[in-house]
N, C-alpha and C. Protein backbone atom coordinates (compact mmCIF):
# COMPACT_ATOMS: atom_id res chain seq x y z
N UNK A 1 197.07 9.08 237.09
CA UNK A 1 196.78 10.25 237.90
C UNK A 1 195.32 10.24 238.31
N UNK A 2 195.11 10.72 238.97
CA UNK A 2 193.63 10.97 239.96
C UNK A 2 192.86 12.02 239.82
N UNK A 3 191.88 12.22 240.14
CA UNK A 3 190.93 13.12 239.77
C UNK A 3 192.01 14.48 239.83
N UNK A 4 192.09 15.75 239.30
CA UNK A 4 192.96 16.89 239.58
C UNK A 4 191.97 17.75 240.72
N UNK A 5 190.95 17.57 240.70
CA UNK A 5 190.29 18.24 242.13
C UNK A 5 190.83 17.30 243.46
N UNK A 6 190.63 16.49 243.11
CA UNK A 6 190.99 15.19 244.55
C UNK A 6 192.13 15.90 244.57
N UNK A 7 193.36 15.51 243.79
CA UNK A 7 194.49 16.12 244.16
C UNK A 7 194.68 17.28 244.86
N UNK A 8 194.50 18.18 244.35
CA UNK A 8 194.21 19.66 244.73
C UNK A 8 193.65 19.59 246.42
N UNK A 9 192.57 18.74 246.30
CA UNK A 9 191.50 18.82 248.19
C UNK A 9 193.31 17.89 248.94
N UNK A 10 193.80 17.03 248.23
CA UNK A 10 194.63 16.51 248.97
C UNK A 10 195.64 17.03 249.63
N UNK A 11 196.46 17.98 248.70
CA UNK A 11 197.41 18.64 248.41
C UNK A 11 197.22 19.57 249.54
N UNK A 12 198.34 19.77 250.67
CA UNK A 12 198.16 20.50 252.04
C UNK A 12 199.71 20.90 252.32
N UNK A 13 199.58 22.34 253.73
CA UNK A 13 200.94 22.70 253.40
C UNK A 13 201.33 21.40 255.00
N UNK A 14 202.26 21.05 254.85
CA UNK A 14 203.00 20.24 255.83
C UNK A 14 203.99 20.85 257.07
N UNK A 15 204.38 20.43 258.08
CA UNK A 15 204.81 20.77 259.20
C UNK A 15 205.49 19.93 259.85
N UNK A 16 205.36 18.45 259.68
CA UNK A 16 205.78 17.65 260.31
C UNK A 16 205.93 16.36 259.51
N UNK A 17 207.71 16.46 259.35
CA UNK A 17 208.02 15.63 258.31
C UNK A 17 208.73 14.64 259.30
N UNK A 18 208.74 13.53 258.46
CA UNK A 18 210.09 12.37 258.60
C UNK A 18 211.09 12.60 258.40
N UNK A 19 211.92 11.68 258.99
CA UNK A 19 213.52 12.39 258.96
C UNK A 19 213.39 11.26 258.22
N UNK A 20 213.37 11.39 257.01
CA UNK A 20 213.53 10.31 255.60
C UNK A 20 214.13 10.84 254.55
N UNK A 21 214.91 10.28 253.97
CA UNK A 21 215.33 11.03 252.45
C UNK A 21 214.47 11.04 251.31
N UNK A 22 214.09 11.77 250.58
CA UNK A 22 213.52 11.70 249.33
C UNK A 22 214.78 11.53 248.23
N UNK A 23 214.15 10.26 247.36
CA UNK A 23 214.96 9.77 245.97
C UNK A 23 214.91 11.37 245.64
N UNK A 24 216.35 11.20 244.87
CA UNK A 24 216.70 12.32 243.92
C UNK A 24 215.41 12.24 242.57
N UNK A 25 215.30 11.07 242.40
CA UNK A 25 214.29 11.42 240.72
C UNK A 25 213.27 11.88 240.89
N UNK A 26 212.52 11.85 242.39
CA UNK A 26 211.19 12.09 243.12
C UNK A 26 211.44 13.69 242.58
N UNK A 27 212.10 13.87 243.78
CA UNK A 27 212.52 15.83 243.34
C UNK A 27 212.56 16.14 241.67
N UNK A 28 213.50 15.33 240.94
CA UNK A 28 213.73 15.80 239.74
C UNK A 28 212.63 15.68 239.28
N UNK A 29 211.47 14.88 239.44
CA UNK A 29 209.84 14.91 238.42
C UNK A 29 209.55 16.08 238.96
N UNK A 30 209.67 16.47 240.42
CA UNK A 30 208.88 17.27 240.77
C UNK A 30 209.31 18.56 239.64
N UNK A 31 210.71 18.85 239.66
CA UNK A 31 211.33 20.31 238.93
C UNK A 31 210.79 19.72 237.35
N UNK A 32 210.53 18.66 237.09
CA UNK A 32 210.34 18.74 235.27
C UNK A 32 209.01 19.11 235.24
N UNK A 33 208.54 18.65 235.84
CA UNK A 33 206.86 18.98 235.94
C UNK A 33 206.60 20.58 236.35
N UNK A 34 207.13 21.23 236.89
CA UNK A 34 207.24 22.54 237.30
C UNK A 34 207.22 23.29 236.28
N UNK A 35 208.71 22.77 235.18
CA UNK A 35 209.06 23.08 233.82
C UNK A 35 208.00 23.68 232.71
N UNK A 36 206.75 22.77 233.16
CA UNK A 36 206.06 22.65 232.20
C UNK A 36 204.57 24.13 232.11
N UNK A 37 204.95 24.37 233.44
CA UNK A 37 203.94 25.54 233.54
C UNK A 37 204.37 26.15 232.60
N UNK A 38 202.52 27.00 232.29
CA UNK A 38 202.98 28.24 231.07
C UNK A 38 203.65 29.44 231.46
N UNK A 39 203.92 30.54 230.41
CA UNK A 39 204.75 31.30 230.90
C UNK A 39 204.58 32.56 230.25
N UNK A 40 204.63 33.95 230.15
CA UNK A 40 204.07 34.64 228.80
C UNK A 40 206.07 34.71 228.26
N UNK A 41 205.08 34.48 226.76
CA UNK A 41 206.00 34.86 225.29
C UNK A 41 206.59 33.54 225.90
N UNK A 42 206.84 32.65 226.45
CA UNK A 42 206.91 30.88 226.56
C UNK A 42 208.89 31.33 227.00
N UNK A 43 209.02 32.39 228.04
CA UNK A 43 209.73 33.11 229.06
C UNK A 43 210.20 32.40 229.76
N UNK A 44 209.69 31.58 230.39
CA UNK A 44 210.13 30.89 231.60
C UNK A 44 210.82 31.25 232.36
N UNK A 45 210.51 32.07 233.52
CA UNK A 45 211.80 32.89 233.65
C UNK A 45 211.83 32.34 235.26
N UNK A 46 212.35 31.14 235.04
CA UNK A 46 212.47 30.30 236.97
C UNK A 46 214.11 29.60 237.13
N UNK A 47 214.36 29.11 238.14
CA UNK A 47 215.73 28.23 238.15
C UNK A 47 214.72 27.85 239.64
N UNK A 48 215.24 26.45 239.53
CA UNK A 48 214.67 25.52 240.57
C UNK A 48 216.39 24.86 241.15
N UNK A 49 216.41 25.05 242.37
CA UNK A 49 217.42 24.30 242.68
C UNK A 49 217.41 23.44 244.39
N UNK A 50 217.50 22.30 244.25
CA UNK A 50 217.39 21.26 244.71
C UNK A 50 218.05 20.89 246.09
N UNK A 51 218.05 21.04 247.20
CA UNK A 51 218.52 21.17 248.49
C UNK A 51 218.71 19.87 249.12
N UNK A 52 219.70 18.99 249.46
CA UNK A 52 219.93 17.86 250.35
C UNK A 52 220.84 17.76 250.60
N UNK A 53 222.12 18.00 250.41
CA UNK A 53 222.97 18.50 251.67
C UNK A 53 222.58 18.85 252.96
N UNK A 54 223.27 17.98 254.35
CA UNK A 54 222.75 18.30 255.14
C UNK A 54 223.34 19.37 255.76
N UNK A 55 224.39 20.16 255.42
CA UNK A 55 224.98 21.18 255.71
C UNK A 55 223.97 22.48 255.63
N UNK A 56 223.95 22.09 253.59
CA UNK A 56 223.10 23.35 253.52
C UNK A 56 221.65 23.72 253.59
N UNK A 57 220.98 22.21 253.73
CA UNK A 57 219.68 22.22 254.92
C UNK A 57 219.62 22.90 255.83
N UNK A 58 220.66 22.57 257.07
CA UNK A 58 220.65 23.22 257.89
C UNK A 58 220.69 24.93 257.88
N UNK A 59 221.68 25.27 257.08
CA UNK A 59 221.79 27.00 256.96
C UNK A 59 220.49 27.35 256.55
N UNK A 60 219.96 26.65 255.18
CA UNK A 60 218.47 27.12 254.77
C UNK A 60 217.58 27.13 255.84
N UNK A 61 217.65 26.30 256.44
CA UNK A 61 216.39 26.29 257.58
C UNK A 61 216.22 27.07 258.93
N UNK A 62 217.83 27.55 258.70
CA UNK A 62 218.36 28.80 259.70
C UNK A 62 217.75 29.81 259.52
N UNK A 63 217.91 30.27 258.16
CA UNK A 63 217.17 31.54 257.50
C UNK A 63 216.28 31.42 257.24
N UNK A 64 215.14 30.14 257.11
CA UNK A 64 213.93 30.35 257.21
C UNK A 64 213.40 30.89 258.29
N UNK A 65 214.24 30.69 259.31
CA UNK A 65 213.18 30.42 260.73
C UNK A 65 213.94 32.41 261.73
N UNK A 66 214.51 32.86 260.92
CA UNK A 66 215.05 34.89 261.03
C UNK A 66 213.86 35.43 262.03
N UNK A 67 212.46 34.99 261.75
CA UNK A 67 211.55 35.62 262.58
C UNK A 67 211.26 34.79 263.56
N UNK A 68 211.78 34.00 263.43
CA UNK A 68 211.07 33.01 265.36
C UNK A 68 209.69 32.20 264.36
N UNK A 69 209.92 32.21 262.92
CA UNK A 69 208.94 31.05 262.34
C UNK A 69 209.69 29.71 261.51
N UNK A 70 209.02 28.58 261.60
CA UNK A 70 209.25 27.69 260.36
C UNK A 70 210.36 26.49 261.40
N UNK A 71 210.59 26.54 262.96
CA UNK A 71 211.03 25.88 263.03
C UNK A 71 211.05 24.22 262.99
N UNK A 72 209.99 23.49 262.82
CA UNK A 72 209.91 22.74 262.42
C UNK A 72 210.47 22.15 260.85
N UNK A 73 211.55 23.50 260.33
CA UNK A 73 212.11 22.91 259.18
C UNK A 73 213.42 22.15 259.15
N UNK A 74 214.08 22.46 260.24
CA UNK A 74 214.70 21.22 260.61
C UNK A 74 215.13 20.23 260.72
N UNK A 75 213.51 19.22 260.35
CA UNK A 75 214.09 17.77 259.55
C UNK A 75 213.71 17.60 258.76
N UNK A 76 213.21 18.76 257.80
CA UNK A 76 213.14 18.71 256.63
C UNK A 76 214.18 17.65 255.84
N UNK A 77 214.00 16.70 255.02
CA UNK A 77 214.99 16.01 254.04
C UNK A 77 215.31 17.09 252.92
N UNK A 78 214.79 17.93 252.20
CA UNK A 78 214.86 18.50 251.22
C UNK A 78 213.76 19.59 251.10
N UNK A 79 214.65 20.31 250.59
CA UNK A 79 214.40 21.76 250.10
C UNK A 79 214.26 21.96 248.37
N UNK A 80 213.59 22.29 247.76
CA UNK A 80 213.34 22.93 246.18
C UNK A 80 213.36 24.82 246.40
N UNK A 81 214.50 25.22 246.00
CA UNK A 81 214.20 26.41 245.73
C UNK A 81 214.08 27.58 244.48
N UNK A 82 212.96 28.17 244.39
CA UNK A 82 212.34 28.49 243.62
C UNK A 82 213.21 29.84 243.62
N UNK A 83 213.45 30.39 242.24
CA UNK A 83 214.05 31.56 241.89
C UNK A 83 213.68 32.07 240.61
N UNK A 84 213.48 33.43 240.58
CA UNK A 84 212.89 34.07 239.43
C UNK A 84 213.95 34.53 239.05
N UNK A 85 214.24 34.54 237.72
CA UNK A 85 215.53 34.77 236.40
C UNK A 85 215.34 36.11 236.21
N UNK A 86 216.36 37.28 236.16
CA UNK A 86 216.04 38.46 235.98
C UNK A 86 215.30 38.44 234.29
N UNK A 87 214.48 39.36 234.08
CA UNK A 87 213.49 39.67 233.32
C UNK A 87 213.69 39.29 231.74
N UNK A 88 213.34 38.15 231.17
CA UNK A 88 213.98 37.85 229.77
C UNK A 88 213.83 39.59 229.03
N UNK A 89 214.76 39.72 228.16
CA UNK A 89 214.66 40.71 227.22
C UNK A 89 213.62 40.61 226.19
N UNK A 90 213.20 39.72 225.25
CA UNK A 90 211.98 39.63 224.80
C UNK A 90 210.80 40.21 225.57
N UNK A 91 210.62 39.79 226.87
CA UNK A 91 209.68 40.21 227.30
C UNK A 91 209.95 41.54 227.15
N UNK A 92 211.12 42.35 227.89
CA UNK A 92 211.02 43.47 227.70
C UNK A 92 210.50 44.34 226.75
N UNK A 93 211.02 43.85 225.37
CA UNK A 93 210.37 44.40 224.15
C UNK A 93 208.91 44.03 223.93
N UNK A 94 208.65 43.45 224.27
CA UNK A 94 207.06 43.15 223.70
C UNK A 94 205.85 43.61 224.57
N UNK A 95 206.58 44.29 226.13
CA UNK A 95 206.19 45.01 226.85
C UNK A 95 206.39 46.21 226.87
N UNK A 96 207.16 46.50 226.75
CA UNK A 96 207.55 47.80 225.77
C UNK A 96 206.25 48.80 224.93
N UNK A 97 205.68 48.05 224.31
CA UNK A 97 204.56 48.62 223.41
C UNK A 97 203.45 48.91 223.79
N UNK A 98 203.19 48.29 225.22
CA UNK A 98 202.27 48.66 226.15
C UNK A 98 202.20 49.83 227.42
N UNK A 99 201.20 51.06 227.24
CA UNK A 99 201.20 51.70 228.34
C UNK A 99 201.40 51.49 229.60
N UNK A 100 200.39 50.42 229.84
CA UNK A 100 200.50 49.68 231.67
C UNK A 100 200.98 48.63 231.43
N UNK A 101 202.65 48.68 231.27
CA UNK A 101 203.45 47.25 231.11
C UNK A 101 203.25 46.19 232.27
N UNK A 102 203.24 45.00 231.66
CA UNK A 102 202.82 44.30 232.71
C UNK A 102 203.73 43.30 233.16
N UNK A 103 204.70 42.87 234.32
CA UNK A 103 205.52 42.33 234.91
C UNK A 103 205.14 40.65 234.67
N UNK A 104 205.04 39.35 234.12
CA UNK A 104 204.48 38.35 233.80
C UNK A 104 205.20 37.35 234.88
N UNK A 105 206.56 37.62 235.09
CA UNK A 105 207.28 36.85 235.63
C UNK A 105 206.94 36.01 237.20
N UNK A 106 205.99 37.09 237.82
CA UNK A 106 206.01 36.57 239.19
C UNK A 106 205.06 35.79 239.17
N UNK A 107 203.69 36.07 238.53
CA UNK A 107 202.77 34.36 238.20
C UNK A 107 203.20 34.11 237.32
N UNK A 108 204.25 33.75 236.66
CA UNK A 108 204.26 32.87 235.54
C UNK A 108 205.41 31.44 237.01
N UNK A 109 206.04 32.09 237.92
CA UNK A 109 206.68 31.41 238.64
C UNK A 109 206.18 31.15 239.65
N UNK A 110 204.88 31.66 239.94
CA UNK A 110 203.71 31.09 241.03
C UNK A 110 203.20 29.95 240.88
N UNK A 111 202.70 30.31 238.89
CA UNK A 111 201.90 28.66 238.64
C UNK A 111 203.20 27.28 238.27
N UNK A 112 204.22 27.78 238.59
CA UNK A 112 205.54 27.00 237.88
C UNK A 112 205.44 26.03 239.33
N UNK A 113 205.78 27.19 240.57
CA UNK A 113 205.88 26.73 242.01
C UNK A 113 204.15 25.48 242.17
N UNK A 114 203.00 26.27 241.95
CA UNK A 114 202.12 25.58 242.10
C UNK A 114 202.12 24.35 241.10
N UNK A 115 202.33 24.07 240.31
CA UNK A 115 202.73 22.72 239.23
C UNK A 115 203.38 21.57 240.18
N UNK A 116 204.93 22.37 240.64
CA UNK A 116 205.55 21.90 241.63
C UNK A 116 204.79 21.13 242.91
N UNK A 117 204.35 21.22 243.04
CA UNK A 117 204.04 21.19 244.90
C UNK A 117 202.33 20.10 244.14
N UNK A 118 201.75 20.27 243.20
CA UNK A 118 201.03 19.28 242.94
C UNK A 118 201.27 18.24 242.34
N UNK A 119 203.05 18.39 241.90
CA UNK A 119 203.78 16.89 241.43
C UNK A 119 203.86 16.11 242.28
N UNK A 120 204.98 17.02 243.57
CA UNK A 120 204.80 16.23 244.94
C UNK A 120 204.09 15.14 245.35
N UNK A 121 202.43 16.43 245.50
CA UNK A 121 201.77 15.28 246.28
C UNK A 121 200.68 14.14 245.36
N UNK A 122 201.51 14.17 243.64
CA UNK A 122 200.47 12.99 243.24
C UNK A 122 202.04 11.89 243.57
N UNK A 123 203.34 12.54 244.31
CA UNK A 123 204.10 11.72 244.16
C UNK A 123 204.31 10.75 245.50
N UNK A 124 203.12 11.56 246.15
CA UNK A 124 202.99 10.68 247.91
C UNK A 124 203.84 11.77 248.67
N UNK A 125 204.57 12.73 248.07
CA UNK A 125 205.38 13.59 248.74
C UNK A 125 204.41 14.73 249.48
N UNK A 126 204.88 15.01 251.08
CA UNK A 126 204.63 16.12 251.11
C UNK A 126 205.12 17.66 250.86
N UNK A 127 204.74 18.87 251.36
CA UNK A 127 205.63 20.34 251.30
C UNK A 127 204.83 20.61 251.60
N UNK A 128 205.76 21.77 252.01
CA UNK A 128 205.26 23.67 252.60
C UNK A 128 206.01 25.03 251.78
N UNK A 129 205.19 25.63 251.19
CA UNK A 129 206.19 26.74 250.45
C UNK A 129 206.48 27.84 251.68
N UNK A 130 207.40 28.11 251.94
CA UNK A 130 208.15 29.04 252.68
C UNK A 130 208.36 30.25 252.05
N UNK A 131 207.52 31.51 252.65
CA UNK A 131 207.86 32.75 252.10
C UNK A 131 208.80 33.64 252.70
N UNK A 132 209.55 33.21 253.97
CA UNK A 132 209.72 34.06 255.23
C UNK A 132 211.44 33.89 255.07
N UNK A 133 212.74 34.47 254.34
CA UNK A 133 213.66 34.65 254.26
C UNK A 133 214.21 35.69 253.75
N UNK A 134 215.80 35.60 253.96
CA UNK A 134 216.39 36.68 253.40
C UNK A 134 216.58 36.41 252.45
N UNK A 135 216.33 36.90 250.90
CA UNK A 135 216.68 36.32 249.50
C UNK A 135 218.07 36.55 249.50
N UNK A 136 219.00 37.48 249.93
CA UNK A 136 220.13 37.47 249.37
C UNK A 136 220.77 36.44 250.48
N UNK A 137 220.55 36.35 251.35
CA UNK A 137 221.36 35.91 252.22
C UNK A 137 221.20 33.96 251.48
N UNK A 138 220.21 33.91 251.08
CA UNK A 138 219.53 32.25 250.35
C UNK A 138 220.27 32.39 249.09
N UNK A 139 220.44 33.79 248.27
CA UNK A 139 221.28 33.31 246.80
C UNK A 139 222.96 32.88 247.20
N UNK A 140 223.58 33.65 248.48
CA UNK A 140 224.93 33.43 248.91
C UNK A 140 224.88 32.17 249.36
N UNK A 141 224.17 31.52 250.04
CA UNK A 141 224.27 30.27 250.74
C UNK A 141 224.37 29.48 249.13
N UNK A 142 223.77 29.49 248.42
CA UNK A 142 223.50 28.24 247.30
C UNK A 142 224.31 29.11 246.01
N UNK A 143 224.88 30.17 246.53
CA UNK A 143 225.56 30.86 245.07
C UNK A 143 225.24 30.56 243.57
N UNK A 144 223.55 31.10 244.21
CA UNK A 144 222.98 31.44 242.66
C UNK A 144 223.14 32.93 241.86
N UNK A 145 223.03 33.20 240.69
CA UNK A 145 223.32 34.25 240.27
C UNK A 145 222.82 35.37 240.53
N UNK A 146 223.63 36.42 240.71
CA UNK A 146 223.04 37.41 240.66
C UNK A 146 222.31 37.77 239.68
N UNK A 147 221.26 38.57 240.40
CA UNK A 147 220.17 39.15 239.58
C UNK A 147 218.71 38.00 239.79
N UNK A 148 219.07 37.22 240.38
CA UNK A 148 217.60 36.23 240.79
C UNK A 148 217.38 36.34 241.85
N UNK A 149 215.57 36.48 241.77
CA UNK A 149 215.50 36.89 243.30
C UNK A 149 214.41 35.42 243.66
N UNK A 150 214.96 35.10 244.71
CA UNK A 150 213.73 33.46 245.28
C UNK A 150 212.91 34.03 246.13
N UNK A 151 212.54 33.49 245.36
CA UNK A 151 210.54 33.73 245.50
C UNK A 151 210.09 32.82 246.27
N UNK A 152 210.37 31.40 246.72
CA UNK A 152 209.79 30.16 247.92
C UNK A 152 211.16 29.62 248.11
N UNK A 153 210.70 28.94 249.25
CA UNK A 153 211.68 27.78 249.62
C UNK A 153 210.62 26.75 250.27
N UNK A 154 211.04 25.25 249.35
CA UNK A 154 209.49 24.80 249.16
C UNK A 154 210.78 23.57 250.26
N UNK A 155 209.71 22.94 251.62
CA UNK A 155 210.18 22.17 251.90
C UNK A 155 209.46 21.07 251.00
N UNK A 156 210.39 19.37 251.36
CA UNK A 156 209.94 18.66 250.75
C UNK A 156 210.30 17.09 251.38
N UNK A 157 209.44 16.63 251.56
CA UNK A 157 209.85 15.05 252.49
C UNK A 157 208.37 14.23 252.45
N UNK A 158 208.42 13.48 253.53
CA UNK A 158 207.20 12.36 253.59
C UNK A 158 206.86 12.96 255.02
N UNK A 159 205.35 13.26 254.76
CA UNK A 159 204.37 13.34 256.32
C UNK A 159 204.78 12.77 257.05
N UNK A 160 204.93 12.87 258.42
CA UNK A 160 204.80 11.92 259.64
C UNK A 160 203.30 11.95 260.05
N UNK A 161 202.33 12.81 259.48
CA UNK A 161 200.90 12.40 259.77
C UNK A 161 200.37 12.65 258.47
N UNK A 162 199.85 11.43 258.12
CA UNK A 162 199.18 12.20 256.63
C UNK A 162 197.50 12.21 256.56
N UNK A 163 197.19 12.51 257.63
CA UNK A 163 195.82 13.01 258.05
C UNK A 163 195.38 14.15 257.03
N UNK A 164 194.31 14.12 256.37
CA UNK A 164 194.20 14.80 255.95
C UNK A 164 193.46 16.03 255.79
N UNK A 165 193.58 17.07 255.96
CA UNK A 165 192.86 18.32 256.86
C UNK A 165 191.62 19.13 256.37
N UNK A 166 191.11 19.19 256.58
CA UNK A 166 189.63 19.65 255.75
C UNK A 166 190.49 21.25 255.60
N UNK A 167 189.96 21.40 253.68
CA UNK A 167 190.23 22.79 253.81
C UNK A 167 189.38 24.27 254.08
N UNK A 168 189.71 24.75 254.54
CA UNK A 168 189.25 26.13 255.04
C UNK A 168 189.51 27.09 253.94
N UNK A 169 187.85 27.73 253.30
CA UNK A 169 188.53 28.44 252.35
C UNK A 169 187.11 29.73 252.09
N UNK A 170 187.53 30.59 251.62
CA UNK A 170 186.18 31.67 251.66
C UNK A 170 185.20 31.16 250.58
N UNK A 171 183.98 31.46 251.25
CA UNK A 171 182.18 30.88 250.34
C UNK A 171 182.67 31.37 248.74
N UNK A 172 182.39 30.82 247.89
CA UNK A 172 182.50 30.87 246.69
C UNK A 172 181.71 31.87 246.20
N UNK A 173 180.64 32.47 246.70
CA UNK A 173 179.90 33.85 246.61
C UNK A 173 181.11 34.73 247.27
N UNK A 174 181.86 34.82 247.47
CA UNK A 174 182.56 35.84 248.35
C UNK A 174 183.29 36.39 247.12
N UNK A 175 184.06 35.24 246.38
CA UNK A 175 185.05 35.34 245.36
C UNK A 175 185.09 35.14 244.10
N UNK A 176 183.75 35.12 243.79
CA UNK A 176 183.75 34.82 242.04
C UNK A 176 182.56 35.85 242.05
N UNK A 177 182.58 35.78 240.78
CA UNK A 177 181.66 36.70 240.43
C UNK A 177 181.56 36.77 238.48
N UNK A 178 179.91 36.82 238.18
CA UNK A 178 179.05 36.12 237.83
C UNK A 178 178.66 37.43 236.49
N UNK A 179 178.89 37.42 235.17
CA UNK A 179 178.43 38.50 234.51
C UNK A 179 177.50 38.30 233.63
């Protein structure tokens, strides 16, 4: 592996893929590695499920694109979709004891997604996480369970430009801060 900053400056959202297949084991490192993010009370509360069918490519990329966005998903080869597990019960209890209970689940499946998407690209793979769908209409298409709600729909394939884009990001005085 490579510097984890290099990675990170490397690591970009994509738009313009190859109409190439990605190996199944490519994807599967990507979801084990995902696995591994932390989680509170070690919760994990994600289901990752794996898109290449070209049927149900297509429907996914239907419902990505509801607002007149994302059409370039299209030739997407593959889709990873990210879903949050309704709320482990442990957590419940151990949140429970706290006044301003605190919901853990949605970054604990942010840094799961972000794990993800930096497996990718130490894997030469590119993506784009997709926020812009109907969740229920995405759990019926892939008849995941009720009670999970997806949180991304991460495309996933090989660049057709792998130029790599200087990132744009606010002055570091803007956003940290110093005690």
């Amino acid at each position: 592996m490579e510097n984890f900053r290099e990675l990170a400056l490397r690591r970009q959202s994509c738009r313009n893929f190859k109409e190439e297949p990605v190996a199944p084991e490519l994807l599967r490192r990507c979801v084990e590695t995902a696995a591994l993010a932390p989680s509170g009370c070690n919760s994990q509360p994600w289901r990752f499920t794996i898109v290449t069918d070209a049927e149900k490519r297509a429907a996914l990329s239907k419902i990505a694109q509801e607002i007149g966005l994302n059409a370039w998903s299209e030739k997407v080869p593959a889709f990873i979709v990210v879903s949050e597990i309704e709320e482990p019960k442990l957590m419940a209890k151990v949140m429970d004891h706290y006044h301003d209970a605190k919901r853990f689940a949605e970054g604990d499946v942010g840094m799961a997604t972000a794990y993800l998407v930096l497996e990718a690209a130490e894997q030469g793979l590119a993506t784009c996480i997709i926020g812009c769908f109907t969740n229920e209409e995405v759990i019926k298409l892939l008849g995941l369970p009720e009670g999970d709600t997806v949180r991304a729909l991460i495309a996933v394939g090989y660049a057709a430009d792998e130029t790599i884009r200087p990132k744009q990001r606010k002055p570091l005085d803007e956003i940290l801060k110093t005690l």
